[in-house]
Protein backbone atom coordinates (compact mmCIF):
# COMPACT_ATOMS: atom_id res chain seq x y z
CA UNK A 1 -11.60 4.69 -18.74
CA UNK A 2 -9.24 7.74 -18.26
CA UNK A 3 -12.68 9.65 -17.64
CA UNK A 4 -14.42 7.54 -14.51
CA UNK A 5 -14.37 8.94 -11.65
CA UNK A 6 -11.18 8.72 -9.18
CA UNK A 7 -13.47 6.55 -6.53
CA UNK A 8 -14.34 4.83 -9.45
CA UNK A 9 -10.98 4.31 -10.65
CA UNK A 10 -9.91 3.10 -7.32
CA UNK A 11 -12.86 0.41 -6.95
CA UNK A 12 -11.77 -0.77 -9.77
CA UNK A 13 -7.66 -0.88 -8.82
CA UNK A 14 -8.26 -2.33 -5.47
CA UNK A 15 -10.65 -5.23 -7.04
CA UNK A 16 -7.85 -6.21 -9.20
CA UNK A 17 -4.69 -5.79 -5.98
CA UNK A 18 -2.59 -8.41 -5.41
CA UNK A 19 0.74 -8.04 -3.26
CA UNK A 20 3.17 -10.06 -2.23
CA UNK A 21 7.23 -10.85 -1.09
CA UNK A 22 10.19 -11.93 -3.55
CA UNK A 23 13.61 -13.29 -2.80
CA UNK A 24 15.49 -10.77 -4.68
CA UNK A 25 19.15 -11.01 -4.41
CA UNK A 26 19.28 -11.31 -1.29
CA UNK A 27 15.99 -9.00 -0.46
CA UNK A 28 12.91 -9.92 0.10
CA UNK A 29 11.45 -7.68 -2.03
CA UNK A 30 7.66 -5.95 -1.70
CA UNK A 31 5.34 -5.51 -4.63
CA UNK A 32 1.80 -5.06 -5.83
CA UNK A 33 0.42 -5.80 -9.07
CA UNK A 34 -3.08 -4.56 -10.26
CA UNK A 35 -4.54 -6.26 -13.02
CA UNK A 36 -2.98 -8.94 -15.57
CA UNK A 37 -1.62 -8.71 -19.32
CA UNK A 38 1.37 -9.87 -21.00
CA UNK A 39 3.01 -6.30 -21.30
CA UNK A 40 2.83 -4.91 -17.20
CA UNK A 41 3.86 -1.09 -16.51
CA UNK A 42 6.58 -1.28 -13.80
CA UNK A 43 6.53 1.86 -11.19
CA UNK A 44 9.57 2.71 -9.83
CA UNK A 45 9.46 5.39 -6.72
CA UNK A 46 11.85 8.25 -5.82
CA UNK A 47 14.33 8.19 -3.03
CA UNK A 48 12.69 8.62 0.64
CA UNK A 49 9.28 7.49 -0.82
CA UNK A 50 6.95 4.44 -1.39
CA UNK A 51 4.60 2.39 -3.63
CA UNK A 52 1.96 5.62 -1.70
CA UNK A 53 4.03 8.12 -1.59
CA UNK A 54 4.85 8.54 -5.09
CA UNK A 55 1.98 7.22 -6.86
CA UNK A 56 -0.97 7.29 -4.89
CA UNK A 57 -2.95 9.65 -6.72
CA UNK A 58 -1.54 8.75 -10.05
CA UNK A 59 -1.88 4.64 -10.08
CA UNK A 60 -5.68 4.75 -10.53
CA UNK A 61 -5.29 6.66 -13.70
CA UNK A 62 -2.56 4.10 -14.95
CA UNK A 63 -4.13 1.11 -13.85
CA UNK A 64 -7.14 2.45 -16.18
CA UNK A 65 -5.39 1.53 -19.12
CA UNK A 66 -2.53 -0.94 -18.29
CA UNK A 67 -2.06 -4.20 -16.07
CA UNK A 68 0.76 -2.41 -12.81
CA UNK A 69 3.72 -4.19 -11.20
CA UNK A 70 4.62 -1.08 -8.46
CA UNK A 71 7.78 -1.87 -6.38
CA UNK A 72 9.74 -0.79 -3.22
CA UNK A 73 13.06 -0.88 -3.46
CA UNK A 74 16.45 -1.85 -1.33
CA UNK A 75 15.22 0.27 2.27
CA UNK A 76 12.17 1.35 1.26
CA UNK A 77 8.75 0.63 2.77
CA UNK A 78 7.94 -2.80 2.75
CA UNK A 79 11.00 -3.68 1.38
CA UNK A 80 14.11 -5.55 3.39
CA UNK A 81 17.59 -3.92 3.72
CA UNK A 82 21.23 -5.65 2.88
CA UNK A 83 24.16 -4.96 4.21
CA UNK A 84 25.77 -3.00 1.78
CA UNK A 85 25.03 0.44 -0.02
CA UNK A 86 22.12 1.84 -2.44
CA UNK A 87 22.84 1.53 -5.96
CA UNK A 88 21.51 2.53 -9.09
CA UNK A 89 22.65 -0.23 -10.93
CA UNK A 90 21.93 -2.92 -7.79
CA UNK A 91 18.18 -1.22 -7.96
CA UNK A 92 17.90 -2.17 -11.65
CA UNK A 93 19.33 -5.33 -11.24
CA UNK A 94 16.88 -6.12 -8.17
CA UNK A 95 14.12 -4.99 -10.34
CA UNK A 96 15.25 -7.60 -13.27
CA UNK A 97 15.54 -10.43 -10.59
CA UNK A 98 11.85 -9.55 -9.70
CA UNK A 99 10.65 -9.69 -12.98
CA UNK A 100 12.42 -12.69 -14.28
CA UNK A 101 10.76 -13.94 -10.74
CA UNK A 102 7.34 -13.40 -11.78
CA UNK A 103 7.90 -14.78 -14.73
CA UNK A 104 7.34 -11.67 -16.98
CA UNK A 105 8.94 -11.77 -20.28
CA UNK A 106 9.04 -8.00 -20.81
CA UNK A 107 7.72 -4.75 -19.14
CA UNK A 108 7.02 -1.30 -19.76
CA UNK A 109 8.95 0.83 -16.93
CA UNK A 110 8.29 4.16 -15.28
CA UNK A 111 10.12 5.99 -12.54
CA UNK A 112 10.27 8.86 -10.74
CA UNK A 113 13.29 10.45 -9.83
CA UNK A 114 15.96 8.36 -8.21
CA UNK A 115 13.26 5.06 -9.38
CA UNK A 116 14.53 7.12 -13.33
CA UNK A 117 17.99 6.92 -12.61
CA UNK A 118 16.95 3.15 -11.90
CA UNK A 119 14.78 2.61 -14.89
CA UNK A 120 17.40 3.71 -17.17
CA UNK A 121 19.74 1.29 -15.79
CA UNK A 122 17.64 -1.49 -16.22
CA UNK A 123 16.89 -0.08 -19.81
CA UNK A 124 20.83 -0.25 -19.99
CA UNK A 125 21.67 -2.93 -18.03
CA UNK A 126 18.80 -6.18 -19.28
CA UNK A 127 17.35 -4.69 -22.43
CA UNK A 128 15.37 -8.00 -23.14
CA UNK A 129 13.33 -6.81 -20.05
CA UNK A 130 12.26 -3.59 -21.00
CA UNK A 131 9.60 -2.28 -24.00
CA UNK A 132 9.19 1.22 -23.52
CA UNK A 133 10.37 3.73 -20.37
CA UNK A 134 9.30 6.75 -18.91
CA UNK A 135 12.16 8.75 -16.71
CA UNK A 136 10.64 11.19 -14.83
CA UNK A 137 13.03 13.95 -13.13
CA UNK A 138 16.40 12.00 -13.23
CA UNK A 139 19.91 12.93 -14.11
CA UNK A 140 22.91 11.28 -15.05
CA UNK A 141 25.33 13.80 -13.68
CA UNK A 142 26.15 16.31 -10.84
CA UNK A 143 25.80 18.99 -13.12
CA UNK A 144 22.40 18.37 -14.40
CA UNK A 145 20.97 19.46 -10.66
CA UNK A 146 20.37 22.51 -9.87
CA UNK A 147 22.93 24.78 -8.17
CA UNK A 148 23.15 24.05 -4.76
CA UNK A 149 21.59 20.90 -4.04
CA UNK A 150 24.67 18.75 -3.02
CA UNK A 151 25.25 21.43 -0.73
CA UNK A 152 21.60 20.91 0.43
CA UNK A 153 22.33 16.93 0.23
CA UNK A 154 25.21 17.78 2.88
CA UNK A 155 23.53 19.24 5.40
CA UNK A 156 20.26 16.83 4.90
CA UNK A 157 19.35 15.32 8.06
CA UNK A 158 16.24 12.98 9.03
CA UNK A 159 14.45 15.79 10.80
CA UNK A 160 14.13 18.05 8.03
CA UNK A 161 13.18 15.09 5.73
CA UNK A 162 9.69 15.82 4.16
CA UNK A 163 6.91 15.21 7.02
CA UNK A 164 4.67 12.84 4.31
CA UNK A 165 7.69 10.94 3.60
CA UNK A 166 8.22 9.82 6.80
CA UNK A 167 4.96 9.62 8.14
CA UNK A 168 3.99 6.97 5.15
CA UNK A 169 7.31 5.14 5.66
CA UNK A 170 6.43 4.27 9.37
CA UNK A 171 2.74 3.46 8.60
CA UNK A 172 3.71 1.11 6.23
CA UNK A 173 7.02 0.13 8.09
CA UNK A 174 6.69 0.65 11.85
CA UNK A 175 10.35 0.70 12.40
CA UNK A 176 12.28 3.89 13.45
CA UNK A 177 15.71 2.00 12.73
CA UNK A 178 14.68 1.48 9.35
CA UNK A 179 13.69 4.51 8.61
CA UNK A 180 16.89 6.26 9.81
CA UNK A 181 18.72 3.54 7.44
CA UNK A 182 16.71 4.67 4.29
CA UNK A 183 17.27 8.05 4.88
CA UNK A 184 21.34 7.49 5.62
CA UNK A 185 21.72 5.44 2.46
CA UNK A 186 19.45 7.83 0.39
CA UNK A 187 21.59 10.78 1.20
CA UNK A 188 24.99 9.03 0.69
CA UNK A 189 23.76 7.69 -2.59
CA UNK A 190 23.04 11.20 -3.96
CA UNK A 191 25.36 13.08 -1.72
CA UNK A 192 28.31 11.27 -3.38
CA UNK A 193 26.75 10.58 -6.68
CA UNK A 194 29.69 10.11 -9.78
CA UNK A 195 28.57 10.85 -13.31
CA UNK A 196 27.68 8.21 -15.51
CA UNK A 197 29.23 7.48 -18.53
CA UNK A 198 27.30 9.05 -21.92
CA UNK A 199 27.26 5.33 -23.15
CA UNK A 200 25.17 4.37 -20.32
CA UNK A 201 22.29 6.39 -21.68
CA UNK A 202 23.74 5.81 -25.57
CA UNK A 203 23.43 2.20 -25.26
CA UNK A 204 19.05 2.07 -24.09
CA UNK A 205 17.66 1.26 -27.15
CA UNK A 206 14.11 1.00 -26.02
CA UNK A 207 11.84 3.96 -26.70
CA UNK A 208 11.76 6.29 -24.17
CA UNK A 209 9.75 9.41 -23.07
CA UNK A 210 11.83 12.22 -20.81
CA UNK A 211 9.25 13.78 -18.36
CA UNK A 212 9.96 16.81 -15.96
CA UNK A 213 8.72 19.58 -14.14
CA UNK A 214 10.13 23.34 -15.58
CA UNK A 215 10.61 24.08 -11.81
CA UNK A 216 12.16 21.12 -11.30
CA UNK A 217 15.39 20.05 -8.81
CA UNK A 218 16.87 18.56 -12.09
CA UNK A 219 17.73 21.43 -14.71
CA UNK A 220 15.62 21.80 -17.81
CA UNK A 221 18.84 21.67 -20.27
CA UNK A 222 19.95 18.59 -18.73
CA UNK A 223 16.91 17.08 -19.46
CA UNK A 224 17.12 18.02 -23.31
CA UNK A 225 20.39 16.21 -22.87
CA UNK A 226 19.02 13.27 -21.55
CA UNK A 227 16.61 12.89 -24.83
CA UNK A 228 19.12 13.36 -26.88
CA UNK A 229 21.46 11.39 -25.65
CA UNK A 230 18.38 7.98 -25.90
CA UNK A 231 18.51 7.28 -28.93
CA UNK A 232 14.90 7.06 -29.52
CA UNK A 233 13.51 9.86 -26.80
CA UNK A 234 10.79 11.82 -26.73
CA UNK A 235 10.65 15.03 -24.13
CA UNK A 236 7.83 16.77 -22.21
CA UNK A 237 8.59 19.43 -19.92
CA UNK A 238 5.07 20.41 -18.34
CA UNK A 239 4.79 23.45 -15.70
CA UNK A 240 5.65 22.47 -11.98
CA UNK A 241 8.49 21.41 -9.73
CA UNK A 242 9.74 17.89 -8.85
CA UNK A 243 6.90 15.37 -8.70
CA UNK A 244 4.13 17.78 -9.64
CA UNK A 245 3.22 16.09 -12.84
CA UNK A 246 2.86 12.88 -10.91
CA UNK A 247 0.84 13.98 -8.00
CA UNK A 248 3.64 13.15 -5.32
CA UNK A 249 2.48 13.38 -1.78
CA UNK A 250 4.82 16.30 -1.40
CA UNK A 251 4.11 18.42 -4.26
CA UNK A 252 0.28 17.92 -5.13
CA UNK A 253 -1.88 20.38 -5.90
CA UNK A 254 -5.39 20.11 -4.90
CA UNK A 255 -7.57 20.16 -8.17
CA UNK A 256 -4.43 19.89 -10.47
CA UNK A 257 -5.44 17.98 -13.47
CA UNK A 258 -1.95 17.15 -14.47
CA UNK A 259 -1.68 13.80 -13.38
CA UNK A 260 -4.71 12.91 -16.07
CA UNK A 261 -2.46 14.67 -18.34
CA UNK A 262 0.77 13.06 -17.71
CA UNK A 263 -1.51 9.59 -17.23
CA UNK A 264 -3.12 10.44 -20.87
CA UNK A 265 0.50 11.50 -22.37
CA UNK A 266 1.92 7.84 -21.01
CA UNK A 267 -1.12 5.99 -22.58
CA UNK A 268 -0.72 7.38 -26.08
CA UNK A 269 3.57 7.13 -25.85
CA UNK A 270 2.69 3.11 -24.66
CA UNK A 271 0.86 2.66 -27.09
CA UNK A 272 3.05 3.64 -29.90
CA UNK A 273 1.11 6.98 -30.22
């Protein structure tokens, strides 16, 4: 199904959309699901973004071969706020509640960026949840970014946030408040990130496949690290910077074939290939 067209894909997808609201800790949680099996594919989206933003042009292609559960997190989109700071480890714990809400016994998982940090704490974190992840562009420590960004991270401000970032928060969200509250938390969250133990990554004993750009925000040797520190990893490093591979609003290249790659290299690594 890989090879339908991407209008074709998308008739499909959009026949088979459901969304809805959970009480999640607290939250009350958006999601969307697209299809039905016993074994979903949870998508988990970057910091700043949405279900869009990060997977628009890729979900078609997954949704091909696998039943979706894609979620907004704590801030984001659709998604209510609490009154208390962004966490990695809240996030994965948020996205447990959610499943164990929808009554699904286990899930494959795949995010993107600060939705990887995420997925690997959930991997960590309820391990009777999780089948198989994919950790797209995520670190585990300061160093593993690439010189400079914290300084970057400093001087971030909601102006010179990515145009499609906010433009798809406030069509989805109409709320400038909100907005400004994502984007506050966001930046503390990485702007004071602490390194995570080794033993947080040590302890995922669920397959995993290590994605990133070789132009990427994250550096290439702490990705190695990353696979070798998950016990059962595989790594692809595919040309690009952050997002590329996915097709993320910000970094897409028109006629790029590489989400059908990464969407084909997810397939095979789900399926045991």
């Amino acid at each position: 199904m890989l090879s339908l067209s991407v209008k074709a894909q998308q008739t499909i997808m959009e026949h088979s959309k459901t969304t809805g609201y959970a009480p999640v800790n607290g939250l009350k949680m958006y999601y969307e699901t697209y299809g039905s099996g016993d074994l979903p594919l949870v998508l988990i989206h970057g910091g700043g973004s949405t279900i869009e933003t990060t997977f628009g042009n890729i979900l078609p292609k997954l949704a091909a071969f696998s039943p979706i559960i894609a979620v907004e997190l704590q801030a984001h989109g659709r998604t209510g706020d609490r009154d208390a700071p962004e966490s990695f480890q809240q996030d994965a714990d948020d996205v447990a509640a959610l499943l164990r809400h929808l009554k699904v016994r286990k899930a494959n998982v795949l995010g993107f960026s600060d939705g990887g940090c995420t997925t690997m704490q959930l991997a960590g974190r309820h391990p009777e949840l999780v089948n198989r992840i994919v950790v797209v562009a995520s670190n585990y420590t300061r160093a593993g970014m690439i010189d400079g960004f914290f300084e970057m991270m400093d001087d971030a401000s909601l102006d010179n946030m990515p145009a499609p970032l906010k433009e798809h928060y406030l069509k989805v969200n109409p709320d400038p408040k909100g907005l400004q509250a994502m984007f506050n938390k966001d930046r503390e969250r990485r702007r004071t990130f602490a390194d995570w133990p080794q033993s947080d990554l040590t302890r995922i004993q669920a397959p995993a496949l290590i994605m990133t750009g070789d132009k990427d925000v994250i550096k290439t040797e702490h990705i190695v690290e990353i696979s070798k520190l998950i016990p059962k990893a595989q790594l692809v490093v595919l040309p690009g910077v952050h997002g590329a591979l996915l097709g993320e609003i910000c970094t897409a290249k028109a006629g790029s074939r590489q989400q059908e790659i990464t969407a084909m290299l997810v397939r095979e690594f789900l399926e045991g290939n």
